[in-house]
N, C-alpha and C. Protein backbone atom coordinates (compact mmCIF):
# COMPACT_ATOMS: atom_id res chain seq x y z
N UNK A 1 10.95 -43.65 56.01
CA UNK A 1 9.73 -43.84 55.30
C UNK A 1 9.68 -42.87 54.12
N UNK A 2 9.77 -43.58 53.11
CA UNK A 2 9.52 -42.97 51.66
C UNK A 2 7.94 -42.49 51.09
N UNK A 3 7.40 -41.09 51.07
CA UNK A 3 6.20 -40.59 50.95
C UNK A 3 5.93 -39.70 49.47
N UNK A 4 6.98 -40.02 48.54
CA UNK A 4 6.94 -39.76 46.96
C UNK A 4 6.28 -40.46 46.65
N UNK A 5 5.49 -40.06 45.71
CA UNK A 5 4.28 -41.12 44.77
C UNK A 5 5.14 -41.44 43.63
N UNK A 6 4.41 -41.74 42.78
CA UNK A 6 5.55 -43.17 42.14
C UNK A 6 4.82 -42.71 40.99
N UNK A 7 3.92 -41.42 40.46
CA UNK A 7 3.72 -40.86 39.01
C UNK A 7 4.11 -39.26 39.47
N UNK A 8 4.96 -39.24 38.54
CA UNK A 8 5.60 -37.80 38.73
C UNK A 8 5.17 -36.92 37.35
N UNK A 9 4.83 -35.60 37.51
CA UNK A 9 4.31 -35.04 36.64
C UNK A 9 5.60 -34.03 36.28
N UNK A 10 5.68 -33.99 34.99
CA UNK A 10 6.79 -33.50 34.02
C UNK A 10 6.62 -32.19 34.38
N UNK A 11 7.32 -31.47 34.49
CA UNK A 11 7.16 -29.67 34.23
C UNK A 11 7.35 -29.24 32.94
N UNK A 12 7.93 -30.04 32.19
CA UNK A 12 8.60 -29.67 30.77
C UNK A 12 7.41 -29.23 29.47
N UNK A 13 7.89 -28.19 28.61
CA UNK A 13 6.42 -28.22 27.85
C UNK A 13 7.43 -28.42 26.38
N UNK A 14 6.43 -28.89 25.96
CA UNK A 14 6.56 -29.21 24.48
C UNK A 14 6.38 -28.19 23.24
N UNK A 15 7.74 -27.24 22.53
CA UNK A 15 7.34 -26.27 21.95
C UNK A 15 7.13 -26.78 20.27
N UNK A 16 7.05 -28.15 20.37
CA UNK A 16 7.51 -28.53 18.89
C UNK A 16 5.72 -28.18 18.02
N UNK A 17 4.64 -28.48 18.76
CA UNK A 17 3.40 -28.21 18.43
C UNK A 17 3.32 -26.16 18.16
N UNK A 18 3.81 -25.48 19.40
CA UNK A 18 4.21 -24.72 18.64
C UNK A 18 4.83 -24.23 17.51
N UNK A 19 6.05 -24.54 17.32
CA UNK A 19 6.69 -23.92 16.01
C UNK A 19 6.18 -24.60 14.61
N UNK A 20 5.62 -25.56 14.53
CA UNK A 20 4.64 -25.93 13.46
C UNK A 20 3.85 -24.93 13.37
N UNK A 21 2.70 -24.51 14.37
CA UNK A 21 1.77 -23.09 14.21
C UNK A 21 2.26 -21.97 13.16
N UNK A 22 3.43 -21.49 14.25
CA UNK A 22 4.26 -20.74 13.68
C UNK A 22 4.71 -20.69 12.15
N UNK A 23 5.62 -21.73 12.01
CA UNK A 23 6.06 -21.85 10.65
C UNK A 23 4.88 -22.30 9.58
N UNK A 24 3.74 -22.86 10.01
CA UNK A 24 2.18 -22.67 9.23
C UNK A 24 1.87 -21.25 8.91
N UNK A 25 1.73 -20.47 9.66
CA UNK A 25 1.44 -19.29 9.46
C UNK A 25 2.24 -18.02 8.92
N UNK A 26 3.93 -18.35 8.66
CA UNK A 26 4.44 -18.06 8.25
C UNK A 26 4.57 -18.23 6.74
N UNK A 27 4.54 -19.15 6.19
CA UNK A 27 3.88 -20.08 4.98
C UNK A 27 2.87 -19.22 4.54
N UNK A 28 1.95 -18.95 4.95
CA UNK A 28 0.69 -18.89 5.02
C UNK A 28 0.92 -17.16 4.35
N UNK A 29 1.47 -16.33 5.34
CA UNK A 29 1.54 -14.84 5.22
C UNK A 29 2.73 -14.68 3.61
N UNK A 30 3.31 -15.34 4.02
CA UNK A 30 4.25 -15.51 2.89
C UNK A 30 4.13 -15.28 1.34
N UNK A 31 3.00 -16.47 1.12
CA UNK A 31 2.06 -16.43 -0.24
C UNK A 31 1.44 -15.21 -0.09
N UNK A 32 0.66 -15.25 0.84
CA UNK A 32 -0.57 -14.28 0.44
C UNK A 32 -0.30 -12.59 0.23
N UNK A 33 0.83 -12.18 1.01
CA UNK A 33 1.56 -10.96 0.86
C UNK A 33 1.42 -10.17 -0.79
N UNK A 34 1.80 -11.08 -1.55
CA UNK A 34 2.10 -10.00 -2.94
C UNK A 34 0.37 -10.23 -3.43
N UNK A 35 -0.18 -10.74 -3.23
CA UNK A 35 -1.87 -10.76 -3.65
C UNK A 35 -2.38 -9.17 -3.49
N UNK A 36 -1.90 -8.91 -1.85
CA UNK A 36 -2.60 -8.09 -0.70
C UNK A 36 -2.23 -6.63 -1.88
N UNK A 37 -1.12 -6.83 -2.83
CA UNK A 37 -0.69 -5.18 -3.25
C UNK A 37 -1.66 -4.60 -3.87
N UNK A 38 -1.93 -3.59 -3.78
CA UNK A 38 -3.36 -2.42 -4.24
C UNK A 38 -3.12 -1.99 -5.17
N UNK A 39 -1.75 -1.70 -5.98
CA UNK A 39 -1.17 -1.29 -7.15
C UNK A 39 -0.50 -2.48 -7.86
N UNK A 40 -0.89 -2.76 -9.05
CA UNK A 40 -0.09 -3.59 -9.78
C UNK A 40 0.69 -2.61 -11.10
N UNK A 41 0.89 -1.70 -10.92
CA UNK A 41 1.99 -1.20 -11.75
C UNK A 41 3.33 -1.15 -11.28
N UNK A 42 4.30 -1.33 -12.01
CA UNK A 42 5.83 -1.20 -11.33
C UNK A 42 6.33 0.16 -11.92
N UNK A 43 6.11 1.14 -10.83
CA UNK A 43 6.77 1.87 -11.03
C UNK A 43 8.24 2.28 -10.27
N UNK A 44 8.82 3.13 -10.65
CA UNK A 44 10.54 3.23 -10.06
C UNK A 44 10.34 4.64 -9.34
N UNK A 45 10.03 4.71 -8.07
CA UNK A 45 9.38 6.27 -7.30
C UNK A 45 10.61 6.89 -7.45
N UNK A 46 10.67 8.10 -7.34
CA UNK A 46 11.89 8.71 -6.71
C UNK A 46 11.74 8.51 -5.46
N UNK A 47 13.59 8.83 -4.70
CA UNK A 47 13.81 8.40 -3.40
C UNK A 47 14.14 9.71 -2.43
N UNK A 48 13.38 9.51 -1.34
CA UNK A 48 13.34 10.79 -0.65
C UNK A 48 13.12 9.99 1.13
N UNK A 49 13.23 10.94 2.31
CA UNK A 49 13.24 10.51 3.62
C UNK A 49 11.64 10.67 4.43
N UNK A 50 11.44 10.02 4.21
CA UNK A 50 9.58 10.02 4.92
C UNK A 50 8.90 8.80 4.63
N UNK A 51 7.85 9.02 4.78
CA UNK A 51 6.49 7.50 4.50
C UNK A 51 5.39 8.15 3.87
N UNK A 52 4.53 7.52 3.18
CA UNK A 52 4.04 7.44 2.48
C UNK A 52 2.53 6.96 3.33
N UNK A 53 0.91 7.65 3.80
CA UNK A 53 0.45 6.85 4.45
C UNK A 53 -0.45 5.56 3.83
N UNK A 54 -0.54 4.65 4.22
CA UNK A 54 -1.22 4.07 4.08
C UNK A 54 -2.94 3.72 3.86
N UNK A 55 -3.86 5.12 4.43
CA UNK A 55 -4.68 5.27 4.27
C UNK A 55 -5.09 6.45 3.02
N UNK A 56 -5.95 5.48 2.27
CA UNK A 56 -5.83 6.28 0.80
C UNK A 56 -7.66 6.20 -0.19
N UNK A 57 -7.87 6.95 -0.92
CA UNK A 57 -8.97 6.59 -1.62
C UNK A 57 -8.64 5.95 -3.07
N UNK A 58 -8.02 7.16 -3.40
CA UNK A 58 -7.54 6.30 -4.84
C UNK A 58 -6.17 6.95 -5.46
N UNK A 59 -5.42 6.24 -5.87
CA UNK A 59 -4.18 6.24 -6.39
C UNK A 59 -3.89 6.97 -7.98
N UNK A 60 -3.42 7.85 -7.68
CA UNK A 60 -2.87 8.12 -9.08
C UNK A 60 -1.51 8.11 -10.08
N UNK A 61 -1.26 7.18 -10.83
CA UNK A 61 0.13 6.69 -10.98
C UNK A 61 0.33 7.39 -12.78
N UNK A 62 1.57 8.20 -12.64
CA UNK A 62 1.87 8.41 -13.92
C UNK A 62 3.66 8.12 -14.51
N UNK A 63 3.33 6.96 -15.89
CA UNK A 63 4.37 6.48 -15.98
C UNK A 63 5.31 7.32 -16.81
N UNK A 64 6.70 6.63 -17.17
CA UNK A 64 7.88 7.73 -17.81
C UNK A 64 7.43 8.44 -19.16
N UNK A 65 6.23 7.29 -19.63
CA UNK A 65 5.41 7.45 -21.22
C UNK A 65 4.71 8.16 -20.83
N UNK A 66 4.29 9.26 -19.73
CA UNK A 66 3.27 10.39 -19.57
C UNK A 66 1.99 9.18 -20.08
N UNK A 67 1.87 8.25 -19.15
CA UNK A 67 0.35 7.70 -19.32
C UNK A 67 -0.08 7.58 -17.54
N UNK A 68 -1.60 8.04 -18.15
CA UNK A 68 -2.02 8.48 -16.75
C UNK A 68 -2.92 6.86 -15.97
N UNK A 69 -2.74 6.71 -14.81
CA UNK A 69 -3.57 5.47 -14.30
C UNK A 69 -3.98 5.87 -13.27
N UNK A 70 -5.25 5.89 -13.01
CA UNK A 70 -6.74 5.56 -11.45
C UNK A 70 -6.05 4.12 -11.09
N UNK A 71 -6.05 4.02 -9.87
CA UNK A 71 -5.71 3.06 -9.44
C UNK A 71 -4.59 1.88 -10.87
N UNK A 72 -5.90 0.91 -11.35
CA UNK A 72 -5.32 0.26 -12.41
C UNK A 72 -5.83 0.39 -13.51
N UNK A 73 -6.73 1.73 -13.67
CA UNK A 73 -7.48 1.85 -15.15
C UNK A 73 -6.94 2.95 -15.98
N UNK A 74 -6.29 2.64 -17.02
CA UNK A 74 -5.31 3.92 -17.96
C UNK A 74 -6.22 5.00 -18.08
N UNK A 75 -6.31 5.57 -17.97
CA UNK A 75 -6.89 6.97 -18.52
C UNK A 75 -6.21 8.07 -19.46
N UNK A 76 -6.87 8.94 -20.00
CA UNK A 76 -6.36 10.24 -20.48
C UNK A 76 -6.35 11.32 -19.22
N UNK A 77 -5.19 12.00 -19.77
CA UNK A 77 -4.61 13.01 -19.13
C UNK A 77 -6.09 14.11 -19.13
N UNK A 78 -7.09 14.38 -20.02
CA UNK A 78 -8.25 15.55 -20.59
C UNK A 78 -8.99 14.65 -19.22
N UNK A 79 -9.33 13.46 -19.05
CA UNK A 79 -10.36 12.95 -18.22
C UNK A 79 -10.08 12.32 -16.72
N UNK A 80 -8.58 12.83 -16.23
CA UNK A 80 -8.76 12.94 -15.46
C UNK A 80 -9.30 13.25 -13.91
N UNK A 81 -9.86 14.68 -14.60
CA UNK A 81 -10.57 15.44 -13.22
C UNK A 81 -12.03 14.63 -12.82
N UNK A 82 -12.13 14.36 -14.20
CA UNK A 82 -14.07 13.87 -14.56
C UNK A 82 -13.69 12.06 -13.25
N UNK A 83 -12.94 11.65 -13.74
CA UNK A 83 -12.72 10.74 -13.16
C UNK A 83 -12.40 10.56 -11.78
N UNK A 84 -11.59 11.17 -11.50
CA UNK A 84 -11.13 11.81 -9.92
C UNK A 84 -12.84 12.24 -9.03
N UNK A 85 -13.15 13.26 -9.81
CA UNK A 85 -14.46 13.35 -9.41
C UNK A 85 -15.78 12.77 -9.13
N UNK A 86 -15.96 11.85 -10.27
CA UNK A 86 -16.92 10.65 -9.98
C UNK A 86 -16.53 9.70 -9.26
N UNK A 87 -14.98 9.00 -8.37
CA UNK A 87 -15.05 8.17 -7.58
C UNK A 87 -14.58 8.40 -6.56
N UNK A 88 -14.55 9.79 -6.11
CA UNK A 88 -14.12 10.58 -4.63
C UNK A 88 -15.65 11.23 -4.12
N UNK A 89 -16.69 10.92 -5.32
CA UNK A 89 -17.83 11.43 -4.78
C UNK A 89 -18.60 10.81 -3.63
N UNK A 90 -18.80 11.37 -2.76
CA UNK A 90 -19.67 11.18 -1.08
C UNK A 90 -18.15 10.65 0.08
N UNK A 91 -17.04 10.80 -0.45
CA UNK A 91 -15.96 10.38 0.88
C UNK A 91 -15.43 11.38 1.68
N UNK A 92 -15.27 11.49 2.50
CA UNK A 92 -15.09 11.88 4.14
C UNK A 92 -14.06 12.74 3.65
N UNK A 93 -13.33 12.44 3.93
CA UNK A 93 -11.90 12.69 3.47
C UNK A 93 -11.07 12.24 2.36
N UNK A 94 -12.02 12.65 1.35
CA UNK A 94 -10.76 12.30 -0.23
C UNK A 94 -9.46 12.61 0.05
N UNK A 95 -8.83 11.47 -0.17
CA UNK A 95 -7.10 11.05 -0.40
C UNK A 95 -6.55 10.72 -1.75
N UNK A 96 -5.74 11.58 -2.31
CA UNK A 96 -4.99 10.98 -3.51
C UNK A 96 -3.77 11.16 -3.33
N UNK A 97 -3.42 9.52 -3.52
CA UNK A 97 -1.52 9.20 -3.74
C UNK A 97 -1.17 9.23 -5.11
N UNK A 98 -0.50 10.28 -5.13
CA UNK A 98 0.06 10.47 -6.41
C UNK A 98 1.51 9.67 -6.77
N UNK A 99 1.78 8.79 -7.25
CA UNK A 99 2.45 8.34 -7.71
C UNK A 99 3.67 8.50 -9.22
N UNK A 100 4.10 9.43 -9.31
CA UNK A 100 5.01 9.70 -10.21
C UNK A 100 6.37 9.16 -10.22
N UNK A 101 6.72 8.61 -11.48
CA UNK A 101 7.78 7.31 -11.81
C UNK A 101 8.89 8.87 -12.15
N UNK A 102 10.30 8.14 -11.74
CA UNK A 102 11.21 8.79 -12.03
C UNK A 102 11.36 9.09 -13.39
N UNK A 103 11.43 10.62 -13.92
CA UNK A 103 12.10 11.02 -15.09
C UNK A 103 9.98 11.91 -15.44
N UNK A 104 9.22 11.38 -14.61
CA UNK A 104 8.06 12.49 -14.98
C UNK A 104 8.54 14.07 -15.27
N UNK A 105 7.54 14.69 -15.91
CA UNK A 105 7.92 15.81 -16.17
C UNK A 105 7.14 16.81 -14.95
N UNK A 106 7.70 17.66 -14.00
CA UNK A 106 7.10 18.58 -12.87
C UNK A 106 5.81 18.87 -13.31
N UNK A 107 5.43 19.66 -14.36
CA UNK A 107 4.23 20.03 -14.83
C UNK A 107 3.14 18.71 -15.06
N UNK A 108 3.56 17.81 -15.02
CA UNK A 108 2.29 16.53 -15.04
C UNK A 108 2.12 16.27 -13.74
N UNK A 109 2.90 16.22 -12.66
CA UNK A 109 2.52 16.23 -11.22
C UNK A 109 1.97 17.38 -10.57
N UNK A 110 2.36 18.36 -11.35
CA UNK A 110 1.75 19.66 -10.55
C UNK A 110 0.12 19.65 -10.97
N UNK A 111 0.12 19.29 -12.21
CA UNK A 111 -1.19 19.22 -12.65
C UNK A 111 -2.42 18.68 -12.20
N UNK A 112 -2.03 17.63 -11.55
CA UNK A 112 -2.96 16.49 -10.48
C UNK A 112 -2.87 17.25 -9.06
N UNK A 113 -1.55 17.82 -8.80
CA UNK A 113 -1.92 18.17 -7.48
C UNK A 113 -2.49 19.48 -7.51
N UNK A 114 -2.76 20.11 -8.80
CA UNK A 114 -3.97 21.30 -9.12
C UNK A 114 -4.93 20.81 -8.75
N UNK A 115 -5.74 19.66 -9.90
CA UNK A 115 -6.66 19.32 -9.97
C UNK A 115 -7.05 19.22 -7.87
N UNK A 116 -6.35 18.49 -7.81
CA UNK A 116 -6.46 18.24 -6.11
C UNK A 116 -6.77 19.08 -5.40
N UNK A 117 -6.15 20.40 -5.51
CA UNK A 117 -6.41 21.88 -4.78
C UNK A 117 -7.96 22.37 -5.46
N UNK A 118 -7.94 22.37 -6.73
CA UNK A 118 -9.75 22.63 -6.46
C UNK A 118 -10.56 22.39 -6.23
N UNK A 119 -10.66 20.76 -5.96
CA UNK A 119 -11.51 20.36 -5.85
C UNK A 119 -11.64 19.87 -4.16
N UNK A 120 -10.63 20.59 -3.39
CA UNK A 120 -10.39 20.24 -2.07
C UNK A 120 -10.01 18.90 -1.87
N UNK A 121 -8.71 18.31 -2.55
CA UNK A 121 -8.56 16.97 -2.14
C UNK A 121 -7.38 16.87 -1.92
N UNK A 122 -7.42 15.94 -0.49
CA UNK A 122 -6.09 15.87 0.38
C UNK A 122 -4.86 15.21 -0.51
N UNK A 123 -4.06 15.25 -0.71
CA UNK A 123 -3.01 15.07 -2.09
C UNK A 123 -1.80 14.29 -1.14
N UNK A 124 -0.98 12.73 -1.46
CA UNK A 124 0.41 12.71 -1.13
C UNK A 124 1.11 12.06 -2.24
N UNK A 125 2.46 12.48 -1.93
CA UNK A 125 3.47 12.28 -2.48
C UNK A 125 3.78 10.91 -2.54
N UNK A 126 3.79 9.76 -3.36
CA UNK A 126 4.40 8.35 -2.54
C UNK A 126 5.87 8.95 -3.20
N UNK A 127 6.87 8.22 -2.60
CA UNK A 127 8.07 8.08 -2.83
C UNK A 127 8.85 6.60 -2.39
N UNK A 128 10.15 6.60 -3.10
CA UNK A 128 10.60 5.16 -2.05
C UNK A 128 11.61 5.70 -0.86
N UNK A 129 11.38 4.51 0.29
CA UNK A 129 12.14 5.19 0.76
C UNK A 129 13.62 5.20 0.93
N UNK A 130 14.51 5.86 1.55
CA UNK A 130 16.20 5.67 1.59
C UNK A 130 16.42 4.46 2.32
């Protein structure tokens, strides 16, 4: 006497609905990645062994032409501090990433990371890495 039922249920799962997800969202991160960058200047860092953190207030980038940039707004080298100062005003913990392009001159980086020391502001180095 035969007591198998006669609808048998598959165990098998179907990953093809998965990897559509997947490769959707891959797509997806793909594009949107170079949008996400916080700096649109290209600069060429010097290369050194560490990281750079990610948590920051505002960026300071100076190119090989000794031109000074807040995040993405050129500034003068004289109005720096004034500037630094009016948009680090009321934050927790002021952060500035200093950004200096290969071939800067020492004394223009030291200068920001002056400004930084008087005014008590936490200062890093970006670099690229090895």
């Amino acid at each position: 006497m035969n007591l198998r039922s006669r609808n048998k249920i598959s165990a098998d799962f179907s990953m093809s609905s998965m990897t559509d997800i997947v490769f959707l969202l891959l797509i997806f991160f793909m594009l949107t990645s170079p949008v996400i960058t916080p700096e649109a200047l290209d600069l060429i860092l010097p290369k050194a062994k560490g990281k750079t953190t990610t948590q920051q207030n505002i960026a300071v980038s100076i190119t090989k032409d000794l031109q000074f940039y807040v995040n993405d707004e050129r500034i003068s080298a004289s109005a720096l501090e004034r500037t630094l100062k009016s948009r680090l005003v009321g934050e927790d913990d002021p952060t500035i990433i200093l950004r200096a392009e290969e071939g800067v001159p020492i004394e223009k980086a030291v200068n920001v990371m002056d400004i930084a020391n008087r005014n008590s502001y936490k200062i890093v180095l970006a670099v690229k890495p090895e």
